[in-house]
Protein backbone atom coordinates (compact mmCIF):
# COMPACT_ATOMS: atom_id res chain seq x y z
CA UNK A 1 50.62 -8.03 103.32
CA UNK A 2 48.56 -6.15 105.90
CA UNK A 3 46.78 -3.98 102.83
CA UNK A 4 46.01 -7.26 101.03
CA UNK A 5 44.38 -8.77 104.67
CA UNK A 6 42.42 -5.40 105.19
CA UNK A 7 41.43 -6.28 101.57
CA UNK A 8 40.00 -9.54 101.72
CA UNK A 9 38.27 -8.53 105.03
CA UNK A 10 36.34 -5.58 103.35
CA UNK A 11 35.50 -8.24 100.27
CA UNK A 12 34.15 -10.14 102.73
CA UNK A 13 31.97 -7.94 104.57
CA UNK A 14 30.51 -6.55 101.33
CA UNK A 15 29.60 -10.43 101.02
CA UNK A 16 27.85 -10.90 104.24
CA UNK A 17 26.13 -7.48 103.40
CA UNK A 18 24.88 -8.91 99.67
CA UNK A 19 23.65 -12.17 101.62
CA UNK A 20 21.93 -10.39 103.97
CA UNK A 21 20.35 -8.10 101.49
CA UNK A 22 19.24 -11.68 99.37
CA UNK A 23 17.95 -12.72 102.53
CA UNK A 24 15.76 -10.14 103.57
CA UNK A 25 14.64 -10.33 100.02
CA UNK A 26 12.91 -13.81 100.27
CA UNK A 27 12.06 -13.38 103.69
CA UNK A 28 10.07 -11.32 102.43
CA UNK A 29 8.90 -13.02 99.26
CA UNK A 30 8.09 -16.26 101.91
CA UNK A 31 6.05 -14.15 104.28
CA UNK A 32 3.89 -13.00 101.37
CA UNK A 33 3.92 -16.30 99.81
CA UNK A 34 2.21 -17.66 103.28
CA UNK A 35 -0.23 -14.95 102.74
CA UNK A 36 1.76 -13.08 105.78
CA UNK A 37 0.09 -14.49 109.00
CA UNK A 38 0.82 -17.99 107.84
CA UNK A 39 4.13 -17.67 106.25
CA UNK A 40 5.79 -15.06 109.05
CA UNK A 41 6.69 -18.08 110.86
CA UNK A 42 8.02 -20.62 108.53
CA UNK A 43 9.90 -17.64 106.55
CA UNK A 44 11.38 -16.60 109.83
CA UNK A 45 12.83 -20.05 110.83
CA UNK A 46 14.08 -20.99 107.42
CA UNK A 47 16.11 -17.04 107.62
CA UNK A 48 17.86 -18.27 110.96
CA UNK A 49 18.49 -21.53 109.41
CA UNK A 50 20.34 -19.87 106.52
CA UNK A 51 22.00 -17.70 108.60
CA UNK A 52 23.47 -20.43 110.99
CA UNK A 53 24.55 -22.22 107.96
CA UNK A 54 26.45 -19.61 107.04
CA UNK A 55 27.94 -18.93 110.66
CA UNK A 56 28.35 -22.86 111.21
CA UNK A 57 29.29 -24.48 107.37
CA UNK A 58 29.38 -23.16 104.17
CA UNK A 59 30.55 -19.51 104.27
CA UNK A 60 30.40 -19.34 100.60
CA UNK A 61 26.41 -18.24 100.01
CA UNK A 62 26.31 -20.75 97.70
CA UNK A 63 23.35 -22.96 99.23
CA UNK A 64 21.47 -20.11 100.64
CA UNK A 65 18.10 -20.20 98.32
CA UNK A 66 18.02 -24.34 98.57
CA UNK A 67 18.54 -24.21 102.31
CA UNK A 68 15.96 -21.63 103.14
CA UNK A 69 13.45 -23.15 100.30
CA UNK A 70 13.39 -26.63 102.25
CA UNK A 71 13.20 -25.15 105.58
CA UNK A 72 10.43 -23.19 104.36
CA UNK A 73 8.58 -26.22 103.38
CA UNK A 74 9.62 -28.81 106.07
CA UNK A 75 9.24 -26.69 108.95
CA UNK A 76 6.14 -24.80 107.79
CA UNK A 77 3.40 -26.38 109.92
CA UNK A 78 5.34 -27.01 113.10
CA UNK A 79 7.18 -23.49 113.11
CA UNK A 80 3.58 -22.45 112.99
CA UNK A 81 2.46 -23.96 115.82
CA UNK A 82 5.20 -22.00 117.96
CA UNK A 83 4.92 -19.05 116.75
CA UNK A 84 0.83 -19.39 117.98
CA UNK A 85 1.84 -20.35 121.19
CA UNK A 86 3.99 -17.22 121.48
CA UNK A 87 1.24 -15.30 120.30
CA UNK A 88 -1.55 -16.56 122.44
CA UNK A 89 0.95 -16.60 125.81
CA UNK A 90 1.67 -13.40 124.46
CA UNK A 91 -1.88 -11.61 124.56
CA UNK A 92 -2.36 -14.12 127.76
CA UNK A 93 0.11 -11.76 129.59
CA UNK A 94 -1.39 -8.55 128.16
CA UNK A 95 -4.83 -9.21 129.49
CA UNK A 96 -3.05 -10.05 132.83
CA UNK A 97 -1.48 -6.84 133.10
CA UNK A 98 -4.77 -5.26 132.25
CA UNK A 99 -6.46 -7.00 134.78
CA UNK A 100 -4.11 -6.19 137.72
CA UNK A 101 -4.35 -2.83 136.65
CA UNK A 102 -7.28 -3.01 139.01
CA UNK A 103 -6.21 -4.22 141.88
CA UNK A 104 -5.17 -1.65 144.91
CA UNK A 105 -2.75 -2.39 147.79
CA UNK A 106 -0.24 -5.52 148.62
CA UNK A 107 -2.02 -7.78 146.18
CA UNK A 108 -1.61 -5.11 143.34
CA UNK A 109 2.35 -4.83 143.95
CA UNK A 110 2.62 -8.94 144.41
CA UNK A 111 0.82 -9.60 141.17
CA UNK A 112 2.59 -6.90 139.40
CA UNK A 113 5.89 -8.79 140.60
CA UNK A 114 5.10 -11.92 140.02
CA UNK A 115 3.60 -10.51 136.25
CA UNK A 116 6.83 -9.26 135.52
CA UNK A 117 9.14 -12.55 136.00
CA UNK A 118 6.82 -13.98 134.25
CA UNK A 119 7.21 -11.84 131.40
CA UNK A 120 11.14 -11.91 131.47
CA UNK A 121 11.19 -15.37 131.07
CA UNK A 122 8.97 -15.10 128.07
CA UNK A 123 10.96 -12.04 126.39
CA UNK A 124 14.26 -14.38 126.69
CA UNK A 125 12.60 -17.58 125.64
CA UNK A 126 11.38 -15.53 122.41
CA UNK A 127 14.88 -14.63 121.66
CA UNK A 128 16.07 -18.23 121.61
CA UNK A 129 13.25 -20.20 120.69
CA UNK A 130 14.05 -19.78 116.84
CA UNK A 131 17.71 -20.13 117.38
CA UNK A 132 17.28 -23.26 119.96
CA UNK A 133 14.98 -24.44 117.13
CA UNK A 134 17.37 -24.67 114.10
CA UNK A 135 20.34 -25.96 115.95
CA UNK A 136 18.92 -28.81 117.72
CA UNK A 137 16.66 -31.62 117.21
CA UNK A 138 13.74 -32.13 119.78
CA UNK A 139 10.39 -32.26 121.37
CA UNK A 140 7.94 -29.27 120.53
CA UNK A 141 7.93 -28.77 124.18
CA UNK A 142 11.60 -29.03 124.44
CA UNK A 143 12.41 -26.78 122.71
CA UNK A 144 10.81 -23.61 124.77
CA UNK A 145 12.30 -25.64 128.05
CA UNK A 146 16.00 -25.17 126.39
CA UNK A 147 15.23 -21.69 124.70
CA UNK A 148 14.46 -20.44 128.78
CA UNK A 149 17.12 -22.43 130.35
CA UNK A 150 20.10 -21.24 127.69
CA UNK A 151 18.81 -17.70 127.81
CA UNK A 152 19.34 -17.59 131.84
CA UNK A 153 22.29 -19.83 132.01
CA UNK A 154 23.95 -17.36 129.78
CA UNK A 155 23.23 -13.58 130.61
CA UNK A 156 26.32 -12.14 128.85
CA UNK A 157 24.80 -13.33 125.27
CA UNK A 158 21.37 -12.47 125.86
CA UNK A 159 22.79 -8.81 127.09
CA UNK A 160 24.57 -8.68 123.78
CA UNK A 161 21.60 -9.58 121.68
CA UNK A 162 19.76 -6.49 123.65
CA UNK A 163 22.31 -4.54 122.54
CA UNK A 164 23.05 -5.57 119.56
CA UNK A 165 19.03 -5.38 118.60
CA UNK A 166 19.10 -1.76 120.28
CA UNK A 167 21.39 -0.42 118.27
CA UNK A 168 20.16 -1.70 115.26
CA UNK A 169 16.98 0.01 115.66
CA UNK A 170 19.21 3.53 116.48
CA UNK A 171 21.20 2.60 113.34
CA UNK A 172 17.87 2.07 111.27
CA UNK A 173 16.49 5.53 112.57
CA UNK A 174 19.54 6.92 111.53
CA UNK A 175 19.23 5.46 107.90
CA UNK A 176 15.64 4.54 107.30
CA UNK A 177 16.57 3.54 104.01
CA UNK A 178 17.88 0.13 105.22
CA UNK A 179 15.07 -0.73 106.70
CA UNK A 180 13.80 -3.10 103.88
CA UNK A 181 17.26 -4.05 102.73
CA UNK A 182 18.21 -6.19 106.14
CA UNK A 183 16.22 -5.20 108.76
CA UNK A 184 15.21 -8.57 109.24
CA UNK A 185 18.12 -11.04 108.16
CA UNK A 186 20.33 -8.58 110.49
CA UNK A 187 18.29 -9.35 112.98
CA UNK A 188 18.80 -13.06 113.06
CA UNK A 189 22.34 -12.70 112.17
CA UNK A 190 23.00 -11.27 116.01
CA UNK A 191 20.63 -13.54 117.46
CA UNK A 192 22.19 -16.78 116.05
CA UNK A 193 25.81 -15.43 116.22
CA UNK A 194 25.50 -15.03 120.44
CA UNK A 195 22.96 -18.15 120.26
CA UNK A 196 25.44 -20.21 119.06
CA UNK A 197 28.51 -18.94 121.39
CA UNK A 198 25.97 -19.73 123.93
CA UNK A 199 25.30 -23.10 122.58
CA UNK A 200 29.05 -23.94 122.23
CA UNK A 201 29.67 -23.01 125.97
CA UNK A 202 26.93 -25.04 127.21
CA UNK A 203 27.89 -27.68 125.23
CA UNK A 204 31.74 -27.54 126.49
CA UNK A 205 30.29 -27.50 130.43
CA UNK A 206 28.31 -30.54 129.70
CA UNK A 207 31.25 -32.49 128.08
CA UNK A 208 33.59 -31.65 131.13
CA UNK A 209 31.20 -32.16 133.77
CA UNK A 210 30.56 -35.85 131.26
CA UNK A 211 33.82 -35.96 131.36
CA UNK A 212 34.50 -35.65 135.16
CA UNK A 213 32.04 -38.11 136.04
């Protein structure tokens, strides 16, 4: 019994590893397809999307091209728009820190501060923005207003997506060869799986405080 359970568990891991592989593959394709600045974006949000149906309903792989083809197309203009915004608040902050770079005394070390929360909250709003994105339905602005406030009202998951995306990066210096293989879909496969176990906690405070009331 036990050899037949260790059995089905290595089957399945050599399935998540072929739909990871098939992933990265047309993330890839998509990000070319979009001529790479345009379809980065789009290809990026349709991957988590795939991957979070896996997590969430199907778990066979069977609707993984049709569900990352319509994201692809639906979300291609407005996934754009975000991932702009990220990049201009993004170069925003890097002239910043150039500029303080400058400064001498109290008003260096209070800017620097101040600099740095400000960056923190953008670093953990980027690593739920895409995840906040493809599991709920809201306003553009909404959505980086829930991407900060789940990242710091749940610091165990967004430790484990550090770590889990540091030693990624030692396991792909290790074995370069991945690199193209699933660099990328293993990427959003640890940020959606501690998104969601995020989400679900969240979600169970806000029906028992509901509930209370």
């Amino acid at each position: 019994m036990g050899k037949v359970l260790n059995i089905s568990k290595f089957y399945h891991l050599l399935e998540w590893i072929m739909w990871l592989a098939y992933i990265n593959l047309l993330w890839i394709g998509s990000v070319l397809a979009g001529f790479i600045v345009f379809g980065i974006f789009p290809a990026t949000v349709a991957m988590f999307a795939v991957i979070r149906h896996l997590l969430l309903k199907d778990g066979t792989g069977k609707q993984i091209l049709k569900t990352f083809a319509i994201t692809y197309r639906k979300e291609f203009f407005k996934s754009n728009v975000i991932g702009v915004i990220y990049l201009v608040i993004g170069y925003l902050l890097y002239l910043d820190f150039q500029f303080i770079q400058n400064m001498t005394g109290a008003s260096f070390y209070v800017f620097q501060t101040g600099m740095i929360f400000i960056t923190i909250i953008y670093v953990i709003s980027f690593l739920y923005i895409i995840p906040v994105y493809v599991h709920y339905h809201l306003k553009l602005l909404q959505y980086f207003k829930h991407a900060v406030l789940i990242g710091i009202l749940s610091p165990m998951m967004t430790l484990l997506i550090v770590i889990g995306l540091s030693f990624l990066c030692f396991l792909l210096f290790l074995i370069p060869g991945l690199i193209p293989l699933v660099t990328s879909s293993t990427v959003a496969l640890i940020m959606m799986s501690c998104a969601l176990v995020g989400f679900r906690r969240l979600e169970g405070k806000q029906q028992t405080s509901n509930e209370r009331m």
